[in-house]
N, C-alpha and C. Protein backbone atom coordinates (compact mmCIF):
# COMPACT_ATOMS: atom_id res chain seq x y z
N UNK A 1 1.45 25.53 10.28
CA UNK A 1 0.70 24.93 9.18
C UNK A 1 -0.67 24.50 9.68
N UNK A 2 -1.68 24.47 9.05
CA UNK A 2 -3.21 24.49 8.87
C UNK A 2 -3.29 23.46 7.98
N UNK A 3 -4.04 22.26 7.97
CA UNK A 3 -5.16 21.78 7.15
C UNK A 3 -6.17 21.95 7.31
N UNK A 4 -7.34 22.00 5.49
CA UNK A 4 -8.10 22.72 5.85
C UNK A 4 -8.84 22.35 4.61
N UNK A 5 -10.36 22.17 4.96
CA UNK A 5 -10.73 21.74 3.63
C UNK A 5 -10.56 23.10 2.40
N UNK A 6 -10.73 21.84 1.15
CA UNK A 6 -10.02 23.03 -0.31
C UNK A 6 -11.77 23.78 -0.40
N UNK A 7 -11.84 25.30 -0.52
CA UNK A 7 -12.96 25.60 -1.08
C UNK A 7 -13.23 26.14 -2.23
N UNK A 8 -14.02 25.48 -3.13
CA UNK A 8 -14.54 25.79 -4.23
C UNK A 8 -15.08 27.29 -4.87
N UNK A 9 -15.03 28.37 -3.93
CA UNK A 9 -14.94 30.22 -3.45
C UNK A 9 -13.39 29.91 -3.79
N UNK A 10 -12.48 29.76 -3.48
CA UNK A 10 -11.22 29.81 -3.45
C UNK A 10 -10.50 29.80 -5.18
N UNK A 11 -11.20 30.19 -5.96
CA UNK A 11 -10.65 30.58 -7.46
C UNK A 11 -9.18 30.34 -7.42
N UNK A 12 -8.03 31.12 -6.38
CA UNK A 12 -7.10 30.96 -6.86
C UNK A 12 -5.82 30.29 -5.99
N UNK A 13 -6.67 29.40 -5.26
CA UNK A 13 -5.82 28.29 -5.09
C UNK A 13 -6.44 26.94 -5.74
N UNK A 14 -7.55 26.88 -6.84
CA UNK A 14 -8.12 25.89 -7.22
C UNK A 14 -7.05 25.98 -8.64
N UNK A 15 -6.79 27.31 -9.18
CA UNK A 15 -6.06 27.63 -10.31
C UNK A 15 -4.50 27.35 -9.73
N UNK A 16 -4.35 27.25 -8.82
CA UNK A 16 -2.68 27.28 -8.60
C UNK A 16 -2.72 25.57 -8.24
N UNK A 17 -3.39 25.06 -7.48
CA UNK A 17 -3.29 23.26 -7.84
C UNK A 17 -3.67 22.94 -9.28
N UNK A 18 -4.44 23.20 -9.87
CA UNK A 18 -4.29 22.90 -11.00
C UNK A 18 -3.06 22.85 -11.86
N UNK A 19 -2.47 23.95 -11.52
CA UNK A 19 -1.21 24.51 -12.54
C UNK A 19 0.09 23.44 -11.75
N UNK A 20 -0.05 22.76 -10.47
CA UNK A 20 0.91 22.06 -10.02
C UNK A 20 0.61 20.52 -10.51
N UNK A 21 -0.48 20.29 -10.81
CA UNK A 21 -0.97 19.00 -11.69
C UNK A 21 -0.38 19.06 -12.76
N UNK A 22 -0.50 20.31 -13.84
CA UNK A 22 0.17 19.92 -15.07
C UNK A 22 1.82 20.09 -15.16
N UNK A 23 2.24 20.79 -13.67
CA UNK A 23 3.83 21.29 -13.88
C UNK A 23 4.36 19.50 -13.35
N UNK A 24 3.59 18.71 -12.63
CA UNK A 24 4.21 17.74 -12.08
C UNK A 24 3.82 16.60 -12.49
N UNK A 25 2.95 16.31 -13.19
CA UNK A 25 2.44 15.26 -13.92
C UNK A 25 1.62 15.63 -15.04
N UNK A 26 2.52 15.82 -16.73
CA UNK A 26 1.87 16.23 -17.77
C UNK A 26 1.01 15.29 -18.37
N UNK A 27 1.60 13.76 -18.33
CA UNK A 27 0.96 12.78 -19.06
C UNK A 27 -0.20 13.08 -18.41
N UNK A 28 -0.93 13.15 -17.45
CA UNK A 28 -2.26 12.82 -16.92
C UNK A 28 -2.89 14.06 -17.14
N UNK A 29 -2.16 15.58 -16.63
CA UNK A 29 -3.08 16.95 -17.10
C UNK A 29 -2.16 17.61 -17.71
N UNK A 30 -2.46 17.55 -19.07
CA UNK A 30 -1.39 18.37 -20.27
C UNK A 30 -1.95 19.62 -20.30
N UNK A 31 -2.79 19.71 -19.87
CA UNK A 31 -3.21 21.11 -19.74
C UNK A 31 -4.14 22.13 -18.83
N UNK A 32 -3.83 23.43 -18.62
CA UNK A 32 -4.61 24.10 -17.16
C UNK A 32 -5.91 23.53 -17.63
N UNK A 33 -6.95 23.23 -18.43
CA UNK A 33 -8.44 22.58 -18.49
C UNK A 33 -8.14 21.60 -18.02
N UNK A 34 -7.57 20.71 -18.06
CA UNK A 34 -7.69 19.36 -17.53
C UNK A 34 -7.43 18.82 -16.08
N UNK A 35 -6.03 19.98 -15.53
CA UNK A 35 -6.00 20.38 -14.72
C UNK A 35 -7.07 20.86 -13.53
N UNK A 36 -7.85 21.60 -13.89
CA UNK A 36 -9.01 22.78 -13.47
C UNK A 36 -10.11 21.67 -13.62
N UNK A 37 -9.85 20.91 -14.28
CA UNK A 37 -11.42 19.37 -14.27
C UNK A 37 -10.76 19.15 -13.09
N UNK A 38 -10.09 18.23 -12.71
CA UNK A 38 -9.32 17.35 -11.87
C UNK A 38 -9.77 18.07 -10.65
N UNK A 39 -9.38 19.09 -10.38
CA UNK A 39 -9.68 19.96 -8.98
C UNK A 39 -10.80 20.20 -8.70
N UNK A 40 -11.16 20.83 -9.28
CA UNK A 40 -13.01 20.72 -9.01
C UNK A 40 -14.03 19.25 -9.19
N UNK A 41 -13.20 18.23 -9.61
CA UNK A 41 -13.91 16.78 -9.36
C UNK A 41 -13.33 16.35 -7.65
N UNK A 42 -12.63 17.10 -7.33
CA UNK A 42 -12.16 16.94 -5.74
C UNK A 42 -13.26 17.28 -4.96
N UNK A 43 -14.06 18.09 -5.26
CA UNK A 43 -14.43 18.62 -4.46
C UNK A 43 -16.07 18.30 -4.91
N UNK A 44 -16.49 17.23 -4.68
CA UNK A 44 -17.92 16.28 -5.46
C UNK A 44 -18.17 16.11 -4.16
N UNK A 45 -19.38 15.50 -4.24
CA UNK A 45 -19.76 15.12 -3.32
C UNK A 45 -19.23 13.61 -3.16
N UNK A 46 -19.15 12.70 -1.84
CA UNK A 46 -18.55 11.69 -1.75
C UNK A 46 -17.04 11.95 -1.98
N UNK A 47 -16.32 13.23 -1.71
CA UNK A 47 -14.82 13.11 -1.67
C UNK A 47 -14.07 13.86 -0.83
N UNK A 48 -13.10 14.01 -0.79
CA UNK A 48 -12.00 14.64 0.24
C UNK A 48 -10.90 15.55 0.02
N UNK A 49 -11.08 16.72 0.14
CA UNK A 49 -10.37 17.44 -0.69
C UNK A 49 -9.76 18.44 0.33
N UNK A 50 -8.33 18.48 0.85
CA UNK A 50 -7.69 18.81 2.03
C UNK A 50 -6.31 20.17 1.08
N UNK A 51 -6.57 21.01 1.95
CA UNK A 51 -4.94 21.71 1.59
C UNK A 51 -4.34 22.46 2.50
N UNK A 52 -2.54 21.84 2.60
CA UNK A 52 -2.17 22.50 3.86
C UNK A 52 -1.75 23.95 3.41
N UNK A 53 -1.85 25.49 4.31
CA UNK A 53 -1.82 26.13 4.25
C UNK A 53 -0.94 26.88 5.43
N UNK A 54 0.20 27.94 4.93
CA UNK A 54 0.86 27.96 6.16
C UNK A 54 -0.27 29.41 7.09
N UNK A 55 0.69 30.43 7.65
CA UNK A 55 0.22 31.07 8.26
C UNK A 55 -0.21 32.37 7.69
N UNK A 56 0.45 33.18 6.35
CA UNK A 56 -0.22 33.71 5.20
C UNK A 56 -1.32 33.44 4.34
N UNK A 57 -1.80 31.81 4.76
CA UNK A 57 -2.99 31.59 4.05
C UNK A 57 -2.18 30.69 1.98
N UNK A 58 -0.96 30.66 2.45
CA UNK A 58 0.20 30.37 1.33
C UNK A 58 -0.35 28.62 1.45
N UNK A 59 -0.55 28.01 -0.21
CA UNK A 59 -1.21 26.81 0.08
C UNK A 59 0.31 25.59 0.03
N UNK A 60 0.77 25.03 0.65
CA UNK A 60 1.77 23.70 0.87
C UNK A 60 1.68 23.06 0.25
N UNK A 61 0.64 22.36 -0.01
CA UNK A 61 -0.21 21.00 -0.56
C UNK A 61 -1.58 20.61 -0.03
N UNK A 62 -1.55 19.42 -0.83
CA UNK A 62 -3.17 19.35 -1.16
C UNK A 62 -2.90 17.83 -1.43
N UNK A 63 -4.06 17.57 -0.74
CA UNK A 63 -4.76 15.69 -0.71
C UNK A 63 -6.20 15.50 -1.03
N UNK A 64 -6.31 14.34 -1.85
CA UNK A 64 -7.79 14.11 -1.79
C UNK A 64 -8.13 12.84 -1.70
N UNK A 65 -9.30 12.26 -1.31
CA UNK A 65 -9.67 11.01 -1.29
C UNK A 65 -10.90 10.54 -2.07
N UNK A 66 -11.28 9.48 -2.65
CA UNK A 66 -12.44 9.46 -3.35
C UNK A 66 -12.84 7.62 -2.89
N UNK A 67 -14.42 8.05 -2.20
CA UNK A 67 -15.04 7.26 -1.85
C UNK A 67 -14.96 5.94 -2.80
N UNK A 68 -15.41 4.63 -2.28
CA UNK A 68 -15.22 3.63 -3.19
C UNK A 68 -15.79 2.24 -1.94
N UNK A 69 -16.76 1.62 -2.69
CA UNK A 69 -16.75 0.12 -2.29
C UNK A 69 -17.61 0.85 -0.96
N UNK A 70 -18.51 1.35 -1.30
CA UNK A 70 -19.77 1.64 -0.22
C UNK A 70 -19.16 2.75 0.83
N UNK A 71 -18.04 3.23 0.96
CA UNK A 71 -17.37 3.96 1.91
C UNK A 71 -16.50 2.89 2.43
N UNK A 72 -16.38 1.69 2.49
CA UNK A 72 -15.36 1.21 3.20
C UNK A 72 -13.52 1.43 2.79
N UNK A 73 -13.72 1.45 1.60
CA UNK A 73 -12.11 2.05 1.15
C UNK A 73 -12.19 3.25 0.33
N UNK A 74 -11.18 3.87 0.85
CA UNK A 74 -10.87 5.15 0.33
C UNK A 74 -9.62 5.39 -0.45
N UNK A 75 -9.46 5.93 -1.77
CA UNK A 75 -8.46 6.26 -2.75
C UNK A 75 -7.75 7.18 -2.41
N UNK A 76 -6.71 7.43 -2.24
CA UNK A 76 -6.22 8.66 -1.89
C UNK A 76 -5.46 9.26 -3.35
N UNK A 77 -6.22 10.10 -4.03
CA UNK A 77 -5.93 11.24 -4.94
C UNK A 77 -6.49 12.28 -5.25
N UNK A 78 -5.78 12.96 -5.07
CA UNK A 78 -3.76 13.09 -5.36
C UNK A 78 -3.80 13.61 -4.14
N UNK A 79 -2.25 13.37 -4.05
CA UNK A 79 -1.44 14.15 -3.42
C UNK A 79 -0.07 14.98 -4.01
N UNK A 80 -0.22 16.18 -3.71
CA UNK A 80 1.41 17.17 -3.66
C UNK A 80 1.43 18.00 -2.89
N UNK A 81 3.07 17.93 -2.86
CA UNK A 81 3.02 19.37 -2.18
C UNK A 81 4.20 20.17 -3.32
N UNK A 82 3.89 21.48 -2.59
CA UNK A 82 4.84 22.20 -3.38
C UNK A 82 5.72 22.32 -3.31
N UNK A 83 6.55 22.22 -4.54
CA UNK A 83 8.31 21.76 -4.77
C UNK A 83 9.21 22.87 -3.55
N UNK A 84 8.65 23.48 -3.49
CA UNK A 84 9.85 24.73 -2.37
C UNK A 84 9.46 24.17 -1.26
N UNK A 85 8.50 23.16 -0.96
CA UNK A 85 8.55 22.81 0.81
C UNK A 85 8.42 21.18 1.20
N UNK A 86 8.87 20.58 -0.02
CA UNK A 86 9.08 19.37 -0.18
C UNK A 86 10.15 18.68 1.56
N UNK A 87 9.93 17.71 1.26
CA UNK A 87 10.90 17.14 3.08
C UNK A 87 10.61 17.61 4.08
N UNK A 88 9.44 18.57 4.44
CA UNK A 88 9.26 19.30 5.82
C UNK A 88 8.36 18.96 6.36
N UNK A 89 7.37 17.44 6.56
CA UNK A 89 6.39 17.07 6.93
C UNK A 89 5.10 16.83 6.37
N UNK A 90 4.99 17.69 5.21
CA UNK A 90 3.80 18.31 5.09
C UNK A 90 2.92 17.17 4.24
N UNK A 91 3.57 16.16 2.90
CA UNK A 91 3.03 15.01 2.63
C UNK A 91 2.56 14.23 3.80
N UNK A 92 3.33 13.96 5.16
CA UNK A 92 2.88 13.26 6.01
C UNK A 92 1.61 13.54 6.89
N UNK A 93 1.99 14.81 6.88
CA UNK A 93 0.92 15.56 7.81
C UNK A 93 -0.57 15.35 6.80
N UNK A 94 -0.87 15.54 5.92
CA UNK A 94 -2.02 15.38 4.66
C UNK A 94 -2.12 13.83 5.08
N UNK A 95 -1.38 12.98 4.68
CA UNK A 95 -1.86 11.81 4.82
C UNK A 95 -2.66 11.45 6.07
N UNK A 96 -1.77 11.88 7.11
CA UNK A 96 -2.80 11.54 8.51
C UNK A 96 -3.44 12.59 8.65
N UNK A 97 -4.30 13.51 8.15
CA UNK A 97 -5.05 14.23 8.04
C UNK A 97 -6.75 13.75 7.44
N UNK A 98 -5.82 12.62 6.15
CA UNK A 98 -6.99 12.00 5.37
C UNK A 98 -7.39 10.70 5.93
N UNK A 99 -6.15 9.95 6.81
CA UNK A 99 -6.85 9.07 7.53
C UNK A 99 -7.92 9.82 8.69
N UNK A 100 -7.62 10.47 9.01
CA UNK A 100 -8.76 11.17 10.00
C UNK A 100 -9.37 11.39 9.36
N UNK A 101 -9.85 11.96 8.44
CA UNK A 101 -11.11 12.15 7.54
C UNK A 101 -11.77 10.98 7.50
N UNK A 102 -10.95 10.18 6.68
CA UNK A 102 -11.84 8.80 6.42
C UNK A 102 -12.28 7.89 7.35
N UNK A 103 -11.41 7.78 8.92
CA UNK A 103 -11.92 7.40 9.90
C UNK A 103 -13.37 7.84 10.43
N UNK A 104 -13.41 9.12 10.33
CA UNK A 104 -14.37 10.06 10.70
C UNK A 104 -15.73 9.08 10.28
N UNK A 105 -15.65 9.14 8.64
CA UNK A 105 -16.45 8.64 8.06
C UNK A 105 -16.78 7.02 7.92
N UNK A 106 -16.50 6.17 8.96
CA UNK A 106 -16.38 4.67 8.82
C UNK A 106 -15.44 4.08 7.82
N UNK A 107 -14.40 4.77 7.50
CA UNK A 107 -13.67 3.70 6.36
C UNK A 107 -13.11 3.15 6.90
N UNK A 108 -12.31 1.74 6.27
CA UNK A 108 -11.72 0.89 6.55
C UNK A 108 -10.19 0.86 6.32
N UNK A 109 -9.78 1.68 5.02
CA UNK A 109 -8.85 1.16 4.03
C UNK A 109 -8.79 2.66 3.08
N UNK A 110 -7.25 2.87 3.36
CA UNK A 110 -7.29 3.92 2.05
C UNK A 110 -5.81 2.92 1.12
N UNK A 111 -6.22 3.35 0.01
CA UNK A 111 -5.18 2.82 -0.87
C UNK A 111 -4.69 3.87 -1.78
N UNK A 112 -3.54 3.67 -2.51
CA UNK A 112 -2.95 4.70 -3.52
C UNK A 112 -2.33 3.89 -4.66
N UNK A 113 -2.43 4.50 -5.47
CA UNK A 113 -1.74 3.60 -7.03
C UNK A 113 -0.63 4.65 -7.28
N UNK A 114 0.78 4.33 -7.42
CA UNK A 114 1.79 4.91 -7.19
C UNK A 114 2.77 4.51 -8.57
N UNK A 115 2.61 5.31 -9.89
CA UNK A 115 2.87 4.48 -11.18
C UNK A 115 4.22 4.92 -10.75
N UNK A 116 4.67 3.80 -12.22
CA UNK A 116 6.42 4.12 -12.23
C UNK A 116 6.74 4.40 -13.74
N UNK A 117 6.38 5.23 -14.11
CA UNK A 117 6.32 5.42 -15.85
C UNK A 117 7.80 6.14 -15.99
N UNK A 118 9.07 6.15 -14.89
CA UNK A 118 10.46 6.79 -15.04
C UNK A 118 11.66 6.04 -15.02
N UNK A 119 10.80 4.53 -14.88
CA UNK A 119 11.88 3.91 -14.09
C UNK A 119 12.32 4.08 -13.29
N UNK A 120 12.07 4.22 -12.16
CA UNK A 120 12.36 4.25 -10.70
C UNK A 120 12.24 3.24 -9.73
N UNK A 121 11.79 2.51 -10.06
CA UNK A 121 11.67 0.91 -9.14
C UNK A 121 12.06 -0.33 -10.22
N UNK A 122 12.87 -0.77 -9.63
CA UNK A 122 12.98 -2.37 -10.34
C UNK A 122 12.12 -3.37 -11.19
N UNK A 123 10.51 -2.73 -10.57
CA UNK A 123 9.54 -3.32 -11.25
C UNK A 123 9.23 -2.54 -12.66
N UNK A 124 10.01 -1.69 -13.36
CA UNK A 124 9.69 -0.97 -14.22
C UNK A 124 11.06 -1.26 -15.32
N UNK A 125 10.20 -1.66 -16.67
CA UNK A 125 10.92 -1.80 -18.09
C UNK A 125 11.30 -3.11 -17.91
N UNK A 126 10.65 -4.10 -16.93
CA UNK A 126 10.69 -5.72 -17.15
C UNK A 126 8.98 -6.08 -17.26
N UNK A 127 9.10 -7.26 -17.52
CA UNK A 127 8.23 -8.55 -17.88
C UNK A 127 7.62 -8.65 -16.22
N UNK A 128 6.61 -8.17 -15.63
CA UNK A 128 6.39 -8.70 -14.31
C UNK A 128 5.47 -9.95 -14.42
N UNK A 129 4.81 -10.57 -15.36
CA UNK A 129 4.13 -11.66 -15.15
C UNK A 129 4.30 -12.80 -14.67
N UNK A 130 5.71 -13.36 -15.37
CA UNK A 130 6.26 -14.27 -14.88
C UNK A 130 6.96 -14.62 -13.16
N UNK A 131 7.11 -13.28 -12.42
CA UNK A 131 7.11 -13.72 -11.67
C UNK A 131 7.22 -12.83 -10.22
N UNK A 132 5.58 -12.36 -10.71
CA UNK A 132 5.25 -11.30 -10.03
C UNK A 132 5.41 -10.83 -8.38
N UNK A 133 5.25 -11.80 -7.62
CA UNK A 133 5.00 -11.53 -6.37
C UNK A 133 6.28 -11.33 -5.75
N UNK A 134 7.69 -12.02 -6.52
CA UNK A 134 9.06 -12.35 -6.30
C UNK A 134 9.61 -10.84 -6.73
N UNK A 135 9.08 -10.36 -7.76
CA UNK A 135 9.60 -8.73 -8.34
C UNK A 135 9.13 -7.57 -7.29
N UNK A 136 7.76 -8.07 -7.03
CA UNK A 136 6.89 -7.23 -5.78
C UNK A 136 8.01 -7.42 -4.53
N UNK A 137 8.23 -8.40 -4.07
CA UNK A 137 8.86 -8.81 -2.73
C UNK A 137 10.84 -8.37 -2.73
N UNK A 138 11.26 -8.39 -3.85
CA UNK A 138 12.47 -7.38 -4.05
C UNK A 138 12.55 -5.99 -4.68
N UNK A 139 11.51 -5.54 -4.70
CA UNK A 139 11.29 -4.05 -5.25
C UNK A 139 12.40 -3.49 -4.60
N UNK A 140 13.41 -2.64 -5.69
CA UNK A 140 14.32 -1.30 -4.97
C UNK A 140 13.65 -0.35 -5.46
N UNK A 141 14.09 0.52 -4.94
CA UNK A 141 14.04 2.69 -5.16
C UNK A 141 15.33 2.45 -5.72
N UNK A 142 15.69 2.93 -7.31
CA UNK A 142 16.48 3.35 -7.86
C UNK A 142 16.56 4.57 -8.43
N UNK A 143 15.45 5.76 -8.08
CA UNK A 143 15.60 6.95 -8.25
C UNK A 143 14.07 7.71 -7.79
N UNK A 144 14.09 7.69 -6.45
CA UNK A 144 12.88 8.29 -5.65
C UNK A 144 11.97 8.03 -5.68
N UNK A 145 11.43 7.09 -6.13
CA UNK A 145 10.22 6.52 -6.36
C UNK A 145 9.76 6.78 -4.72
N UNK A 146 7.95 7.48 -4.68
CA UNK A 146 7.19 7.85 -4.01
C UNK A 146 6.55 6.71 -3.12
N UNK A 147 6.99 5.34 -3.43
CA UNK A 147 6.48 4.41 -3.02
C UNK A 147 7.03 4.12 -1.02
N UNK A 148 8.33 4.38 -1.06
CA UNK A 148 9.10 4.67 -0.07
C UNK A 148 8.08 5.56 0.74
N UNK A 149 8.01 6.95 0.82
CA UNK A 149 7.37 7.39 1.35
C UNK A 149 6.07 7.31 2.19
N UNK A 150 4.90 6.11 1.13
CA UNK A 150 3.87 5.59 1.77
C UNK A 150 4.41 4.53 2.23
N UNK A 151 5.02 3.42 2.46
CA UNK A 151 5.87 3.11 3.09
C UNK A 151 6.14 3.69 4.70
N UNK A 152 6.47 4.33 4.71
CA UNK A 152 6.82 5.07 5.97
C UNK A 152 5.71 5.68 6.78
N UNK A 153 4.66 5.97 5.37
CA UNK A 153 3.18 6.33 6.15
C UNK A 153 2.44 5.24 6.83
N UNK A 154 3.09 4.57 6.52
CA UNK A 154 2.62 2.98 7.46
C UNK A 154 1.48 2.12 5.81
N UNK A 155 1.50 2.55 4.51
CA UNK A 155 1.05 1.29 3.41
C UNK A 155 2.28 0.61 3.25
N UNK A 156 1.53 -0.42 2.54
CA UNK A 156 1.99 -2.09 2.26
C UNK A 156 1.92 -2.07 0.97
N UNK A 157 2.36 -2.34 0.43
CA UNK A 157 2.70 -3.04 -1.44
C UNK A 157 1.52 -4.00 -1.47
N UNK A 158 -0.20 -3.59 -1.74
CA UNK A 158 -0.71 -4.87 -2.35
C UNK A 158 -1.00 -5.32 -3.40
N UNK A 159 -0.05 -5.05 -4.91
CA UNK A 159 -0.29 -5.36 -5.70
C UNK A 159 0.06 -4.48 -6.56
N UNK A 160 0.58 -5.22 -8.04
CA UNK A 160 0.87 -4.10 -9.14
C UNK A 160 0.01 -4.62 -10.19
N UNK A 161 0.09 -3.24 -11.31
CA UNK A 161 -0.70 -3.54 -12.11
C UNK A 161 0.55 -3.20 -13.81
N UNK A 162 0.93 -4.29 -14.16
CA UNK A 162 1.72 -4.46 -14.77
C UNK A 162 0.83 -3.62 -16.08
N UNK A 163 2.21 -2.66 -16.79
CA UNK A 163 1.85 -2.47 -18.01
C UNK A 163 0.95 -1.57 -17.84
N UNK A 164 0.31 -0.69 -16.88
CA UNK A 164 -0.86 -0.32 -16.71
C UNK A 164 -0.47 1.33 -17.42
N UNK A 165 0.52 1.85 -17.44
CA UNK A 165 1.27 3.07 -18.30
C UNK A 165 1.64 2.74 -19.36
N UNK A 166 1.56 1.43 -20.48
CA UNK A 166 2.66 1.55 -21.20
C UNK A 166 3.03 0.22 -20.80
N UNK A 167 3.76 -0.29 -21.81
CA UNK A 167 4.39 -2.04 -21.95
C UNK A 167 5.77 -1.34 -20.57
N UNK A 168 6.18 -2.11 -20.12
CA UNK A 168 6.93 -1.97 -18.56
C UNK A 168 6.63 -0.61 -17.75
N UNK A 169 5.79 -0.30 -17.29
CA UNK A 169 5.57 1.20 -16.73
C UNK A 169 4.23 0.25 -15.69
N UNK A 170 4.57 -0.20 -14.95
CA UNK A 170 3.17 -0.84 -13.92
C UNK A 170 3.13 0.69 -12.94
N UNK A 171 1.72 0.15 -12.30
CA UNK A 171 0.90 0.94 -11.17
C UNK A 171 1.35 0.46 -10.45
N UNK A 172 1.86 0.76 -9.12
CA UNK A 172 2.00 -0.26 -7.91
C UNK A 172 1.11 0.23 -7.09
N UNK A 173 -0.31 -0.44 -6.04
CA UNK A 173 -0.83 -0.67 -5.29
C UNK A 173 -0.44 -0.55 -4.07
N UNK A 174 -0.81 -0.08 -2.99
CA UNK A 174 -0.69 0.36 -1.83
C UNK A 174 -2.02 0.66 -0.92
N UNK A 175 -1.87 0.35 0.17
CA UNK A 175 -2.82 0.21 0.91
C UNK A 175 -2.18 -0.02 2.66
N UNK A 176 -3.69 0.59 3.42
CA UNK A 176 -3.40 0.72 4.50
C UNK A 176 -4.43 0.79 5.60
N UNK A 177 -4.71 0.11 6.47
CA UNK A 177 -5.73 0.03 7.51
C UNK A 177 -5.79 1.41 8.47
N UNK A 178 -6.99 1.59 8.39
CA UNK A 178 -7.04 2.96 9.27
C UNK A 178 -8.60 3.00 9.91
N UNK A 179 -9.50 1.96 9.65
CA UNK A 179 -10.77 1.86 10.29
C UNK A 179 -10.24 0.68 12.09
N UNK A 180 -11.29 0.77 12.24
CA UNK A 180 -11.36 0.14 14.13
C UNK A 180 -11.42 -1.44 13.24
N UNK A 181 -10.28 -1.97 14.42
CA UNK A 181 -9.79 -3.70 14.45
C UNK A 181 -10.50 -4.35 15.50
């Protein structure tokens, strides 16, 4: 496997992430146009636009980051990989791929907003206001929630954004140090 920046010459792996945007998250790109926006706003200036590729030149997945707060923190979106090579490294490998990127570039901080619009975490289809930091601090995975995963990439839970999908459907916040201490 290869990471490698995404190029904008590359017609048809810009059309095949696209088409994995709307097969894996419709609410956000219901369609290949919206899709095909999304991908080519990756690739702006001020952003980060990574895809792993095996040894056919066959694309794995794809990460991006988007500058923020002068360059000191960096967003990390999106990320996927593709459903046939899911569990084999390759989310992990992108992630520390994009911390090297963003190190490269003086950042401090990449963060990710990780919704739960399936119910998949505890914090989803309740009231988090009342007593937020206590719902944050017992969060379960009750059906794969992606949050686990950054988790393991070494982010921290800093914060949700209740309601932010929909009355019980929060964003959960994540974040992670990757500039010099």
């Amino acid at each position: 496997m290869q990471i490698i920046d995404l190029s904008p010459d590359d017609e048809n792996i810009v059309r095949q992430l696209a088409g994995w945007l709307v097969e894996q998250w419709p609410n956000s790109w219901p369609d290949i146009k919206s899709g095909l926006q999304e991908v080519r706003e990756s690739l702006e200036e001020d952003r980060i636009s990574r895809v792993a590729v095996d040894e056919t030149g066959s694309v794995l997945g794809w990460i991006g980051g988007i500058r923020q707060y002068n360059g000191n923190v960096w967003e990390l979106h999106p990320l996927i990989v593709n459903k046939t090579c899911r569990g084999r490294g390759i989310g992990s490998a992108l992630v520390a791929d994009l911390e090297a990127r963003v190190r490269e570039r003086a950042g401090l901080t990449i963060w990710v907003g990780t919704d739960d619009e399936e119910n998949q975490t505890t914090l989803s289809g309740v009231n988090l206001y009342p007593n937020l930091w206590e719902n944050i601090t017992e969060i379960k995975n009750l059906a794969a929630h992606p949050y686990e995963f950054y988790q393991k990439c070494g982010f921290t839970i800093v914060g949700v954004m209740p309601d932010a999908n929909g009355l019980g459907k929060p964003d959960i916040y994540m974040a992670k140090p990757v500039g010099k201490k």
